[in-house]
Protein backbone atom coordinates (compact mmCIF):
# COMPACT_ATOMS: atom_id res chain seq x y z
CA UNK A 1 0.00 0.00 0.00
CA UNK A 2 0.83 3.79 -1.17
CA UNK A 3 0.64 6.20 0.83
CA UNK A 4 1.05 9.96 1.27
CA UNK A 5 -0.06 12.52 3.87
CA UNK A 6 -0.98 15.85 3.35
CA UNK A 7 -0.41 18.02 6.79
CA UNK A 8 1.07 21.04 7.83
CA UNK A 9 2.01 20.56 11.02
CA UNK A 10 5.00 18.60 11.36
CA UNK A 11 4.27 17.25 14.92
CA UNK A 12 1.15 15.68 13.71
CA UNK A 13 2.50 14.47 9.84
CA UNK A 14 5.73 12.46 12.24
CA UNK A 15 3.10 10.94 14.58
CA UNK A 16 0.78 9.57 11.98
CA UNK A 17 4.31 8.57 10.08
CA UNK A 18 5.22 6.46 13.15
CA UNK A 19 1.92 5.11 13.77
CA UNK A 20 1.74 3.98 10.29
CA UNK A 21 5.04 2.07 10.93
CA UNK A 22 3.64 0.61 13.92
CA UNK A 23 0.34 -0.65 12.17
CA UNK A 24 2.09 -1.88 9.01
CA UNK A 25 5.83 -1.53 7.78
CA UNK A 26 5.28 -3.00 4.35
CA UNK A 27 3.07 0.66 4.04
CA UNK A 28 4.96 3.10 2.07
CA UNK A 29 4.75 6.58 2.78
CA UNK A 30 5.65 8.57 -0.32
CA UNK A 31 5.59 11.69 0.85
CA UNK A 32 4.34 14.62 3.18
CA UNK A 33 2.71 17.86 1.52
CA UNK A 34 2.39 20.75 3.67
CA UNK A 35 0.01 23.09 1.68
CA UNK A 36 -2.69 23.05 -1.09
CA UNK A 37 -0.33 24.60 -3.58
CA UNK A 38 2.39 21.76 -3.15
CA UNK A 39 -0.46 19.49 -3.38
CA UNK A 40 -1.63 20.38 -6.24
CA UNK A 41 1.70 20.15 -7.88
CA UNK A 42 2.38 16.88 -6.59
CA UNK A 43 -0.73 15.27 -7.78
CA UNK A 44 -0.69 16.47 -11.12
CA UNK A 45 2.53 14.88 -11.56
CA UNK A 46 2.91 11.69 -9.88
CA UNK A 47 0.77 8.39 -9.57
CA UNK A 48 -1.67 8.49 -7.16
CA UNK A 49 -0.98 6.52 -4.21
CA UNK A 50 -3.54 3.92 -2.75
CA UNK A 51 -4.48 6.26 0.32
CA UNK A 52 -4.28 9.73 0.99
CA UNK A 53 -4.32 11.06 4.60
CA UNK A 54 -5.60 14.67 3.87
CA UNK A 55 -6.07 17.56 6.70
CA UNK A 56 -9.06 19.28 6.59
CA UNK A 57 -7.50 22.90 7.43
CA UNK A 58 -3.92 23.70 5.96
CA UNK A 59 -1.98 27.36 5.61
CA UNK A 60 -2.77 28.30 2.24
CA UNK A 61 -6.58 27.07 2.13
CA UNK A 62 -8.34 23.39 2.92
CA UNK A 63 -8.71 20.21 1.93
CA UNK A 64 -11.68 21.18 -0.31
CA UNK A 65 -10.04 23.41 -2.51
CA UNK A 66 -7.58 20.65 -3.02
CA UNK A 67 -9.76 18.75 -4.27
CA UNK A 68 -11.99 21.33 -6.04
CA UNK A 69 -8.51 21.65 -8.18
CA UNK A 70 -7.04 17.77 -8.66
CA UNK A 71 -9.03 14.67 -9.61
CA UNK A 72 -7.84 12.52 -6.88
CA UNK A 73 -8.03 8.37 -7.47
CA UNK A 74 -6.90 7.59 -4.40
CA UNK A 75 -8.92 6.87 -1.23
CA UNK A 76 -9.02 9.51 1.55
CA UNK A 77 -9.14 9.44 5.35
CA UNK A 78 -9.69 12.60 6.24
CA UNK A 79 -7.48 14.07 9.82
CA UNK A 80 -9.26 16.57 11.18
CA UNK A 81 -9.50 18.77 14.83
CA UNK A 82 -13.38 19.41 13.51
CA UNK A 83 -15.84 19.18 16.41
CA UNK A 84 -18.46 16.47 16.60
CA UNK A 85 -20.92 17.88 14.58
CA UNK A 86 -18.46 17.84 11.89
CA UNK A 87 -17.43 14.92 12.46
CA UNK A 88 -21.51 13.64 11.96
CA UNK A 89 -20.87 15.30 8.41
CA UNK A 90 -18.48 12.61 7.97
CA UNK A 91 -20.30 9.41 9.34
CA UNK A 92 -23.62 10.41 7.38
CA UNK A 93 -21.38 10.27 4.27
CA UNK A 94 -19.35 7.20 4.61
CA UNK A 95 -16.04 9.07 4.72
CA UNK A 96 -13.44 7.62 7.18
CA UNK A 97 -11.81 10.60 9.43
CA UNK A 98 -9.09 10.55 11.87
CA UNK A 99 -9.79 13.28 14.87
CA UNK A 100 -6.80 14.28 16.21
CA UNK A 101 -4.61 13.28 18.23
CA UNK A 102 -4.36 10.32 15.91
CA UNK A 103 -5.19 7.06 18.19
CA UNK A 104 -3.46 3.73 16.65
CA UNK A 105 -6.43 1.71 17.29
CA UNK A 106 -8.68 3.96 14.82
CA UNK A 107 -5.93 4.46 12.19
CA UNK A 108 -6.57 0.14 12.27
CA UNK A 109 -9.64 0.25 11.78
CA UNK A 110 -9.68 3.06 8.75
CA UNK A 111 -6.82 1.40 7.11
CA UNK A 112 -8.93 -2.07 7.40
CA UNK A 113 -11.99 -0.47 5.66
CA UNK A 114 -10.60 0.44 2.73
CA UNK A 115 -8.06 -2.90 2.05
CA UNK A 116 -11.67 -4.20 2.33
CA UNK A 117 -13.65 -1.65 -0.64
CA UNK A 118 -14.15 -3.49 -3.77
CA UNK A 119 -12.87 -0.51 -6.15
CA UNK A 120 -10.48 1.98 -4.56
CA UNK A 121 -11.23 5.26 -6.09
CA UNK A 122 -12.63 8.60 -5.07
CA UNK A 123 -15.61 8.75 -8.07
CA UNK A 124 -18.27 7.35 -6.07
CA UNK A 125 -17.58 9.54 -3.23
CA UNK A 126 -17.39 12.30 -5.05
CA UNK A 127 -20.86 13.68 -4.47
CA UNK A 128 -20.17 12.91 -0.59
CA UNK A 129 -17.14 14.78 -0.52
CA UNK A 130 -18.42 17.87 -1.65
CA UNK A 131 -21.58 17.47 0.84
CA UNK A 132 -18.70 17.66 3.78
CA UNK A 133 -17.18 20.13 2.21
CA UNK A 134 -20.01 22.39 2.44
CA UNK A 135 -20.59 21.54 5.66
CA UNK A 136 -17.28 22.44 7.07
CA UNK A 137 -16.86 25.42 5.78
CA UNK A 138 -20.59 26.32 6.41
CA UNK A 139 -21.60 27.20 2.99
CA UNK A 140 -25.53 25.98 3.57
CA UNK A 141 -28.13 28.78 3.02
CA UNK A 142 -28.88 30.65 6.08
CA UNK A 143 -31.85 32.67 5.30
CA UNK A 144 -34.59 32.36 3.00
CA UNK A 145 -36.15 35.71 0.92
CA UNK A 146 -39.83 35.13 1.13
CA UNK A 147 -42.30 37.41 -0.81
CA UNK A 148 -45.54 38.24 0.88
CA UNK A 149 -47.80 39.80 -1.12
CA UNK A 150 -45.88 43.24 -1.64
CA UNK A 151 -43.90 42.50 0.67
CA UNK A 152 -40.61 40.68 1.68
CA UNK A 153 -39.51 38.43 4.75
CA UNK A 154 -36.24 37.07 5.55
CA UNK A 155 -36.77 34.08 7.31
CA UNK A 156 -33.87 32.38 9.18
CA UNK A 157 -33.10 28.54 8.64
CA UNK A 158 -33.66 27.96 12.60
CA UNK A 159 -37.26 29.12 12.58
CA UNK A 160 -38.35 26.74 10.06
CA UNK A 161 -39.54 23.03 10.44
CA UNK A 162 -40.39 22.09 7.34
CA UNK A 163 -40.95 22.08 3.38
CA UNK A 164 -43.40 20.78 1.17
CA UNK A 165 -45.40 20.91 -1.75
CA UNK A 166 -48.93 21.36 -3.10
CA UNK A 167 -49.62 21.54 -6.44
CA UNK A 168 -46.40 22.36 -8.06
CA UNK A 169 -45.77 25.26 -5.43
CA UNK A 170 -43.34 25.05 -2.59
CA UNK A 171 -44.30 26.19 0.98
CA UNK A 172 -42.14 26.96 3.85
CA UNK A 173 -43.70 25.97 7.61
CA UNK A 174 -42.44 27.60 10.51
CA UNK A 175 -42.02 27.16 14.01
CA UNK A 176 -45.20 29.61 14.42
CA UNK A 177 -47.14 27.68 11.73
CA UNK A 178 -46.89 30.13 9.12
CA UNK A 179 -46.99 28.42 5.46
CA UNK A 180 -45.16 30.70 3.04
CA UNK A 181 -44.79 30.41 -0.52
CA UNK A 182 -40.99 30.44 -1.72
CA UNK A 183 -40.12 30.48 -5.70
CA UNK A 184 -37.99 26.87 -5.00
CA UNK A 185 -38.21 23.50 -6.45
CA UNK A 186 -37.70 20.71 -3.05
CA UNK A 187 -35.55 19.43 -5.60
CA UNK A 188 -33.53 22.48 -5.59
CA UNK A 189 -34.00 22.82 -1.71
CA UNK A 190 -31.95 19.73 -0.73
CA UNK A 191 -28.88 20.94 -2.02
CA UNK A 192 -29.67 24.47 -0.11
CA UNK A 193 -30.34 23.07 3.24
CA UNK A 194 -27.90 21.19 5.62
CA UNK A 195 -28.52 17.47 5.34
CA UNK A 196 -27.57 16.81 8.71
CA UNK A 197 -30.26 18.97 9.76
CA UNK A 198 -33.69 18.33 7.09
CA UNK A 199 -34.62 14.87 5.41
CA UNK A 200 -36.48 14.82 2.85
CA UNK A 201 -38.75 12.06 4.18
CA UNK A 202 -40.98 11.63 0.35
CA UNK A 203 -41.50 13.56 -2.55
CA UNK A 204 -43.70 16.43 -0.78
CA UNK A 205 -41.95 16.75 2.61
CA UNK A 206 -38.39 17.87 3.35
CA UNK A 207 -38.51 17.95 7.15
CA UNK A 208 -36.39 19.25 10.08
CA UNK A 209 -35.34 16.78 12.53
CA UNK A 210 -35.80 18.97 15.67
CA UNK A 211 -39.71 19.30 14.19
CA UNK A 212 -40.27 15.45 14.79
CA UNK A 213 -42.35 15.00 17.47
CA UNK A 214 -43.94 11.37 17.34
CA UNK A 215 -42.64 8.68 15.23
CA UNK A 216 -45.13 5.32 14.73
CA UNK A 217 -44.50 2.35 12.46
CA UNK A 218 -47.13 2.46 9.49
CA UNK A 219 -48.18 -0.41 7.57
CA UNK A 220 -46.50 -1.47 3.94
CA UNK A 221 -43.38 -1.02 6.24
CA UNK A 222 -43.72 2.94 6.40
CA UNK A 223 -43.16 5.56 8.75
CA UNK A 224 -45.44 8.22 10.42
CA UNK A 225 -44.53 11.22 11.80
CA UNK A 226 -46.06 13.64 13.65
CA UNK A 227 -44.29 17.26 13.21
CA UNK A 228 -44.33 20.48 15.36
CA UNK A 229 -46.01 22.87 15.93
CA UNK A 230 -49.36 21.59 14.64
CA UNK A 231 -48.66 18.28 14.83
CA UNK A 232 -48.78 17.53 11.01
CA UNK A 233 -48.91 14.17 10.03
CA UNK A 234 -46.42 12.85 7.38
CA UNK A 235 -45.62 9.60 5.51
CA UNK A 236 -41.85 8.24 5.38
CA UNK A 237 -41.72 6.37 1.75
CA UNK A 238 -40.80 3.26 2.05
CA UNK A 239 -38.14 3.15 0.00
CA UNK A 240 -36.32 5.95 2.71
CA UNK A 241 -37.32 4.68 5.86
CA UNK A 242 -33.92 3.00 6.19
CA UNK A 243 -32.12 6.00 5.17
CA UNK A 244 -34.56 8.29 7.56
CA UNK A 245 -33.64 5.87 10.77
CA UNK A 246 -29.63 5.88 9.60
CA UNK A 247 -29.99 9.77 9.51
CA UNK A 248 -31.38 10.34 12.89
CA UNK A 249 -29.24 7.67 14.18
CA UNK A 250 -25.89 9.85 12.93
């Protein structure tokens, strides 16, 4: 196995050198970038080793716009200081991370996952990978505009509980149980809203998970839910009520 670590402090590039040692010495460490530029350079001229240990936060920029600027093949464990709702970004996604300081046990246990993936390559996680990215550096949509008549309301993320849809118009619900009309697709919605926080539970609903307030089993192996403030009912598709339980789980 190839290996090579991108990390800009060189306390924390030695340790995970001498762990690595410890776990396997037939790994070979290739070498140890210290910034996006260098990066960059290196990966547009070298094979791409089998894993790449890649900090989230480095001097010149993060881990993100490395990849926003190299293809990458190889697989990535992530090493990251990130607090724990980060690090949820990364479980959610399937994206093995490394929280500092680097324990041997859990650089095991990453390096064991991926000798065990069938294909070795960074295309299936790409869409993942910019999902974390986006939720690191906080890039989710904070406020909505909201026309009202002739007038307009900006409505913060926190006060709202839900979205759905009625007859090809989109509706926010807040925590006051206001529906207001907003000129979105859900489709488009998903990608605006932080999936660690909404769900979108079926083709109408795109739900908050602090609005859940009851959940029952439903037959055909659904879901219902009961959602705050009005206690709305909704239907979890089949089809996503594993997904649904794996997200509230995370």
């Amino acid at each position: 196995m190839t290996v090579v670590i991108i990390e800009d402090e060189s306390l924390s590039a030695e340790r995970l050198i001498h762990l690595i040692n410890e776990v396997d010495v037939n790994i070979l460490v290739l070498c140890v970038l210290d910034s996006t530029e260098s990066a960059v350079e290196w990966f547009r001229d070298n094979t791409h080793p089998d894993v790449l240990f890649l900090d989230i936060q480095l001097g010149d920029g993060s881990a993100f716009d490395f990849l926003g600027s190299v293809t990458v093949t190889s697989s990535i464990i992530f090493t990251t200081a990130y607090d724990e709702y980060a690090i949820k970004a990364f479980k959610y996604n399937s994206i093995d991370y490394l929280l500092k300081p680097i324990e041997k046990l859990v650089l095991i246990d990453a390096l064991n996952k991926f000798n065990e993936l069938p294909v070795k390559s960074i295309g299936k996680t790409g869409h993942q990978l910019q999902t974390v990215g986006k939720i690191i550096t906080n890039e989710y949509q904070k406020r909505f505009l909201i026309k009202i008549g002739e007038q307009y309301k900006n409505l913060l993320v926190e006060d709202i509980t839900f979205f759905y849809s009625r007859a090809g118009q989109c509706y926010i619900h807040t925590g006051s149980a206001q529906h207001l009309p907003i000129d979105h697709s859900l489709d488009h919605l998903v990608d605006k809203v932080n999936p660690l926080d909404f769900f979108r539970v079926n083709r109408q609903y795109l739900i908050k998970s602090t609005s859940i307030v009851e959940i029952h089993t439903y037959f055909n192996s659904r879901l219902l839910l009961k959602l705050s403030p009005d206690n709305t009912e909704v239907i979890v598709s089949r089809d996503r009520v594993n997904d649904f339980k794996r997200w509230l789980d995370s």
